[in-house]
N, C-alpha and C. Protein backbone atom coordinates (compact mmCIF):
# COMPACT_ATOMS: atom_id res chain seq x y z
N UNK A 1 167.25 75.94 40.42
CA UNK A 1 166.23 76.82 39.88
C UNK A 1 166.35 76.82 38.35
N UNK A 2 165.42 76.64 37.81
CA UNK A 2 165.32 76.88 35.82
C UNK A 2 165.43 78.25 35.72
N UNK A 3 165.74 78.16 34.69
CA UNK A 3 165.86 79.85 33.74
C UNK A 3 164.47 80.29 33.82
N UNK A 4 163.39 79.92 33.48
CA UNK A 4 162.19 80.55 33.57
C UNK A 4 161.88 80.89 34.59
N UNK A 5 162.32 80.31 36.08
CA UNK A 5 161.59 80.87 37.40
C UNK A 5 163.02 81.84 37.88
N UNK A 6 164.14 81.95 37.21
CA UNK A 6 164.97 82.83 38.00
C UNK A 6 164.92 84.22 36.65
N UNK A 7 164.31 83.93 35.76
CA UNK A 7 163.86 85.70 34.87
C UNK A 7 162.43 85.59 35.23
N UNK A 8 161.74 84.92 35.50
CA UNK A 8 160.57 85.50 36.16
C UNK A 8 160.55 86.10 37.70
N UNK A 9 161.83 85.80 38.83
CA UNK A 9 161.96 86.46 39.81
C UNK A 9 162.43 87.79 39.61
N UNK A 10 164.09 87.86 38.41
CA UNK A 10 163.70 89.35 38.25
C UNK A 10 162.89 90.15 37.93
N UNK A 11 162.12 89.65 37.01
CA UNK A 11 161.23 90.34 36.26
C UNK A 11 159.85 91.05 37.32
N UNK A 12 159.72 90.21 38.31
CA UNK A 12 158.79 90.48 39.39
C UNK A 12 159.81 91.56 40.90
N UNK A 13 160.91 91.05 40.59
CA UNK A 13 161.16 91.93 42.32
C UNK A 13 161.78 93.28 41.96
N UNK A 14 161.15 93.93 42.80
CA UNK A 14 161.03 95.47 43.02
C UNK A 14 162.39 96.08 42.80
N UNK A 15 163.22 95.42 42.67
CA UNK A 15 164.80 95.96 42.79
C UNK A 15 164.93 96.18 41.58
N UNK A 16 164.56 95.48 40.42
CA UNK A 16 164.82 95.68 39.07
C UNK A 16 163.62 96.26 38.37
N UNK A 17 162.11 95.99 38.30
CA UNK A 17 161.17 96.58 37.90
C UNK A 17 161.27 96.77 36.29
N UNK A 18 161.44 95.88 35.51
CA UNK A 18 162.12 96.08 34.32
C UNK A 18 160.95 95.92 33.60
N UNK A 19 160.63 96.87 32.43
CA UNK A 19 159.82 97.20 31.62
C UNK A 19 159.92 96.11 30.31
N UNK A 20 161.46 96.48 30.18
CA UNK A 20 162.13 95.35 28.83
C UNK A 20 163.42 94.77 28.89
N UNK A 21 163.02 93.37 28.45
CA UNK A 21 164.30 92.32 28.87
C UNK A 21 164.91 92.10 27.62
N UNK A 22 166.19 92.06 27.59
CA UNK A 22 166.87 90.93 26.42
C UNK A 22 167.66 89.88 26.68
N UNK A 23 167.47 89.07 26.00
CA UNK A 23 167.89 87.82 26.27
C UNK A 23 168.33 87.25 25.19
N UNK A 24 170.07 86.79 25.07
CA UNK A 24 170.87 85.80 24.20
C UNK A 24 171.38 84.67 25.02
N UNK A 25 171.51 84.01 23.50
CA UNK A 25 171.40 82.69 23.50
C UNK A 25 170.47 81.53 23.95
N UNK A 26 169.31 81.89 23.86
CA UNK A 26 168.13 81.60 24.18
C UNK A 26 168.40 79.68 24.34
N UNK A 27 168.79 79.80 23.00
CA UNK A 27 169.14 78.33 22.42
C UNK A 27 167.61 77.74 22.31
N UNK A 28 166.70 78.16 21.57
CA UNK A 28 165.39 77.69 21.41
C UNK A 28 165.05 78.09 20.10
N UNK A 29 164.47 76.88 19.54
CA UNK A 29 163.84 76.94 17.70
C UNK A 29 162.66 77.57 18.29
N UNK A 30 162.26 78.08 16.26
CA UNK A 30 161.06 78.42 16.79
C UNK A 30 160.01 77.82 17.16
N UNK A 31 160.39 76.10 17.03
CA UNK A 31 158.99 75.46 17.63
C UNK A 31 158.79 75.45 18.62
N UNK A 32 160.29 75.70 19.55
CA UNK A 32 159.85 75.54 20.94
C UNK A 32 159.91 76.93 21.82
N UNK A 33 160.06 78.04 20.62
CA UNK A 33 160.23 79.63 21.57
C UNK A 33 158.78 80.19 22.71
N UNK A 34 157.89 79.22 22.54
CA UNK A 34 156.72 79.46 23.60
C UNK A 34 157.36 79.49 24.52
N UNK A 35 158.15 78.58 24.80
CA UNK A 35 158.82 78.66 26.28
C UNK A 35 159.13 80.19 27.00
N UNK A 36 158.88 81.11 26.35
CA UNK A 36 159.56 82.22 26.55
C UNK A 36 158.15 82.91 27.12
N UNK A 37 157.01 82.23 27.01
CA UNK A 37 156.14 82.67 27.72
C UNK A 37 155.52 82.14 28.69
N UNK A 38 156.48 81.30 29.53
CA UNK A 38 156.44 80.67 30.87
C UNK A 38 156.89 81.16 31.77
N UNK A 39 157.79 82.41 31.20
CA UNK A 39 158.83 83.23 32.36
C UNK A 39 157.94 84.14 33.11
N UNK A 40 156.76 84.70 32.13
CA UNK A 40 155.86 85.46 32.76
C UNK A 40 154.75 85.95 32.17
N UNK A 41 153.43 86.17 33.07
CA UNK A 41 152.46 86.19 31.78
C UNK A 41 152.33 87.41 31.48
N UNK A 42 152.50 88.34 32.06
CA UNK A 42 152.98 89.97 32.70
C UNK A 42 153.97 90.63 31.01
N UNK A 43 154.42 89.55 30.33
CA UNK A 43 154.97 89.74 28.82
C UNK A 43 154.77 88.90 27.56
N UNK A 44 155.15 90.21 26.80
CA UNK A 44 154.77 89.56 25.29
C UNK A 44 156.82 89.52 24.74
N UNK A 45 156.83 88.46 23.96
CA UNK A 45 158.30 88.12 23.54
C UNK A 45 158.01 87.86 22.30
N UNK A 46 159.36 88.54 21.44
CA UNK A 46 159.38 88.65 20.18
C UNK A 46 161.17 87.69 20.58
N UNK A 47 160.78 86.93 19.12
CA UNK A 47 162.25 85.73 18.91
C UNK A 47 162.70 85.59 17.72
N UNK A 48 163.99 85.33 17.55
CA UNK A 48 164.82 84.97 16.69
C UNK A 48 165.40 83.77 16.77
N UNK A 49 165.75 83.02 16.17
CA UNK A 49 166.68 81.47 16.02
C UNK A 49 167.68 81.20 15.20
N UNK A 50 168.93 81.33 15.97
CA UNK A 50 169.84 80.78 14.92
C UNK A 50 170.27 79.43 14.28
N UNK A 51 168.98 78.92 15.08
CA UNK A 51 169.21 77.20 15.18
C UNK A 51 168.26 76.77 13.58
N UNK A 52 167.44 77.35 12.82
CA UNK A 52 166.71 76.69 12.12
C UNK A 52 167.48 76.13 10.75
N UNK A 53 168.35 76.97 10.34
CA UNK A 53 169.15 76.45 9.16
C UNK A 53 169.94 74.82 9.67
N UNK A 54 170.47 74.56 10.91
CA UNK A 54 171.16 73.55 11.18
C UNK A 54 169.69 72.74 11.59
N UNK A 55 169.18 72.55 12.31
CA UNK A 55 168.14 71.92 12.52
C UNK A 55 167.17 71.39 11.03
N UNK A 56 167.28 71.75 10.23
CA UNK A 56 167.17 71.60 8.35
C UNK A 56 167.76 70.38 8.29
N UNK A 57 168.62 70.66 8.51
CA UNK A 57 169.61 70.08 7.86
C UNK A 57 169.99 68.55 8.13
N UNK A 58 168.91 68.43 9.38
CA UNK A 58 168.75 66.89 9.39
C UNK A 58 169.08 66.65 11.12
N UNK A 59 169.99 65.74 11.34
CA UNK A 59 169.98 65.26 12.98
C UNK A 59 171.18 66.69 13.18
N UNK A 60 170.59 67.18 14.56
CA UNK A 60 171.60 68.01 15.12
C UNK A 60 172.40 67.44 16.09
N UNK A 61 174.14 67.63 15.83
CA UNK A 61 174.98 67.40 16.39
C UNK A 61 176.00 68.35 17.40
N UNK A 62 175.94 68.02 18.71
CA UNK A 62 176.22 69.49 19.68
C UNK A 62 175.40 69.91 19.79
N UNK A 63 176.04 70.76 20.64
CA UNK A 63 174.73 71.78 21.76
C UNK A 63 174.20 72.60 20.68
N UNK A 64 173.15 73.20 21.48
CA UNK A 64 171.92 74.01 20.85
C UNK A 64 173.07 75.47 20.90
N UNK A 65 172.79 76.76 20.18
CA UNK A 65 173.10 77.82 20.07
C UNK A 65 172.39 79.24 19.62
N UNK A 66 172.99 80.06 19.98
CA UNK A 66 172.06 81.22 19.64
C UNK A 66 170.83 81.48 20.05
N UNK A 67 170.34 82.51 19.14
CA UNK A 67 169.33 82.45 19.96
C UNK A 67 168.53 84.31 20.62
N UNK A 68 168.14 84.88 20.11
CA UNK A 68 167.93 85.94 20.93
C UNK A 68 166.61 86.41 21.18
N UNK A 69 165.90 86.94 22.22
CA UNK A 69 164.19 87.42 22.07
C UNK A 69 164.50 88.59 23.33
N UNK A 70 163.24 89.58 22.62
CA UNK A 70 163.26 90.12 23.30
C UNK A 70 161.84 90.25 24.36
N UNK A 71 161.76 90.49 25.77
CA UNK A 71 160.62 90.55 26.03
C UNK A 71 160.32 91.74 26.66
N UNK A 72 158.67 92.22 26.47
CA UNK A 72 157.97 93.53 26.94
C UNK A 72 157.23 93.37 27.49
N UNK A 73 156.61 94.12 28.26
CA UNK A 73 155.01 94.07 29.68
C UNK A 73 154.51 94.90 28.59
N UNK A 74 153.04 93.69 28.91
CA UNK A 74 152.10 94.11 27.91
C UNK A 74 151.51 95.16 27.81
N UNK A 75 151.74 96.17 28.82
CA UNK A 75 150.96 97.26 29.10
C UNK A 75 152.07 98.12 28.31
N UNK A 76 152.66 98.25 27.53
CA UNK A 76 153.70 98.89 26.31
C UNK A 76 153.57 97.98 24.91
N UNK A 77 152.97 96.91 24.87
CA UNK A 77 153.09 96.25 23.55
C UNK A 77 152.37 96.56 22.63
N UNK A 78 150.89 97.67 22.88
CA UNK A 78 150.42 98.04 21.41
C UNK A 78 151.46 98.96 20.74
N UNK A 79 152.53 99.61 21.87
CA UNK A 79 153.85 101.17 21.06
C UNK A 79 154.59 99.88 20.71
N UNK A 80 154.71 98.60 20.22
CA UNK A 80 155.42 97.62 19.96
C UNK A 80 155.85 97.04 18.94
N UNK A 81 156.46 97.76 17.70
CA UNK A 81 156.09 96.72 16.77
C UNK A 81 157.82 96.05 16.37
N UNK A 82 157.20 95.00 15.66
CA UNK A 82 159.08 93.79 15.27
C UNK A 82 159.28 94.06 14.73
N UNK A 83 160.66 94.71 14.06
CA UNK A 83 161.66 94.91 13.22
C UNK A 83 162.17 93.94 12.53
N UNK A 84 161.98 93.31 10.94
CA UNK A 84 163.27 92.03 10.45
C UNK A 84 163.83 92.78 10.16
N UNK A 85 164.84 92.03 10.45
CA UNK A 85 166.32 92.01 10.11
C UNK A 85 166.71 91.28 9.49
N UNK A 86 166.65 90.07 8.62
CA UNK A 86 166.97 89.88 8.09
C UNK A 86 167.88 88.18 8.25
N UNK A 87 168.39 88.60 9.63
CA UNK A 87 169.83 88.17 10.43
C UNK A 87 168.94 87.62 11.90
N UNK A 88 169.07 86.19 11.43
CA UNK A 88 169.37 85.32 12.39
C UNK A 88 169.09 85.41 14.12
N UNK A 89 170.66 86.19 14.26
CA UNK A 89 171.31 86.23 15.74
C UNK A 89 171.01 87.79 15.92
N UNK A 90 170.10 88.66 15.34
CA UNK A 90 169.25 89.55 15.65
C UNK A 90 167.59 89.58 15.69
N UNK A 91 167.25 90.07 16.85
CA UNK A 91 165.89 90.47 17.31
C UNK A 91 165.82 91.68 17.50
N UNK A 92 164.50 92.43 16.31
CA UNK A 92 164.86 94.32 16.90
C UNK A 92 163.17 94.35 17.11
N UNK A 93 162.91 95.32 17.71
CA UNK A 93 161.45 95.79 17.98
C UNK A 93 161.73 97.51 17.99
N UNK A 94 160.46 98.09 17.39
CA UNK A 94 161.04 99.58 17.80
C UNK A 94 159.67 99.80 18.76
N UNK A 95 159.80 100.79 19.71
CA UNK A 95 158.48 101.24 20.63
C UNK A 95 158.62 102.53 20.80
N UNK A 96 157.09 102.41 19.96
CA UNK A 96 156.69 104.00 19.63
C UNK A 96 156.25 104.73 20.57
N UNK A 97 156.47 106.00 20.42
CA UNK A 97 156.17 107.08 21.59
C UNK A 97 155.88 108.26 20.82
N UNK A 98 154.68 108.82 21.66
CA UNK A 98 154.12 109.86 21.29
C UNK A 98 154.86 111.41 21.06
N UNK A 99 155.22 111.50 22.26
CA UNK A 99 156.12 112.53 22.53
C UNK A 99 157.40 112.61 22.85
N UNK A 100 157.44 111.59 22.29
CA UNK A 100 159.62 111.41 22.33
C UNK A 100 159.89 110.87 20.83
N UNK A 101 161.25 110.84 20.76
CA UNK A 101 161.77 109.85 19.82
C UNK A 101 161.18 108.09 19.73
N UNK A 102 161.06 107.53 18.76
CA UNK A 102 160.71 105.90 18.81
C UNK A 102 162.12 105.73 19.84
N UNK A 103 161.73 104.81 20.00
CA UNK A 103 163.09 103.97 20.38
C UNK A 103 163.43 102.26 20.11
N UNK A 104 164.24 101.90 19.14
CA UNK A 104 164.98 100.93 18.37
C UNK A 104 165.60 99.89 19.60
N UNK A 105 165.10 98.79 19.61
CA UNK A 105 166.05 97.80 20.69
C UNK A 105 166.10 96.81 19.73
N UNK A 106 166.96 96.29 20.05
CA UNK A 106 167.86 95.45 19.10
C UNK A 106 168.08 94.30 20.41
N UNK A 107 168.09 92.58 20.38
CA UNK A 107 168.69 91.94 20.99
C UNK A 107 170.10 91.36 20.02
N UNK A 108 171.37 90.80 20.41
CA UNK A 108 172.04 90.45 19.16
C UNK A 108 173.09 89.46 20.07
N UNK A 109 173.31 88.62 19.24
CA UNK A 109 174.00 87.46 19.49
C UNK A 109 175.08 87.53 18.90
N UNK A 110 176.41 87.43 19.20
CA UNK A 110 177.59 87.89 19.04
C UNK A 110 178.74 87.30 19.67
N UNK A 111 178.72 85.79 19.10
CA UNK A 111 179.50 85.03 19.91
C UNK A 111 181.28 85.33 19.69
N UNK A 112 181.80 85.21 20.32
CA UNK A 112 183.66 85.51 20.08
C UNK A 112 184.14 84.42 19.13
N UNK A 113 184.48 85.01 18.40
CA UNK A 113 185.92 84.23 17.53
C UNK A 113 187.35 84.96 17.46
N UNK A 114 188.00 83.75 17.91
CA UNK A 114 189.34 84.26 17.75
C UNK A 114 189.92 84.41 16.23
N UNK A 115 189.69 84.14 15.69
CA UNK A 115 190.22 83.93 13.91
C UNK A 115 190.05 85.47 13.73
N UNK A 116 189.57 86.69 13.94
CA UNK A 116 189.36 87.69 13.99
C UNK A 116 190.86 88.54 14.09
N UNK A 117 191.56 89.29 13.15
CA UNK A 117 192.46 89.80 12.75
C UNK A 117 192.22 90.86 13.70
């Protein structure tokens, strides 16, 4: 099964019913982040790439990396708007609400290093 038809099964079965997804390490530039709207048409996805500075930079060597988007059902995406950041291996959106607090989602990519004191 591909990644697009096994987050488009959660995204559809009743057990999870999920309004909003995040997703790291996407590992997709932004030329090819459409892909992120094959998972379902039911959402709108906001993306980040940590791949574009190395991809610059001429032939890429090793795997793809990073990577984060977040996705929403469109029936919440006009309370939707994208947050920059600035940063790469972050994707934020805040979704506005009338009678509550906004609420800030952040996707973030945060790979381990051991060199870390």
């Amino acid at each position: 099964m591909d990644t697009a038809n096994y987050l488009s099964g959660i995204l559809t079965d009743s057990n999870y019913a999920a309004d909003i997804l995040l997703l790291q390490e996407t590992w997709l530039s932004i030329a090819n982040c459409s892909r992120l709207h094959d998972i379902s048409d039911e959402f709108v996805y906001f993306h980040s790439s940590a791949m574009e500075e190395r991809l610059a930079a001429g032939i890429l060597a090793g795997r793809p990396y990073g990577g984060t988007a977040i996705l929403v059902r469109k029936n919440l995406s006009a309370r939707v708007a994208v947050v920059e950041t600035g940063n790469p291996p972050i994707t934020a959106a805040c979704l506005h609400n009338s009678d509550q607090p906004d609420l800030l989602i952040c996707s973030v990519y945060m790979p381990y290093s051991s060199t870390a004191g």
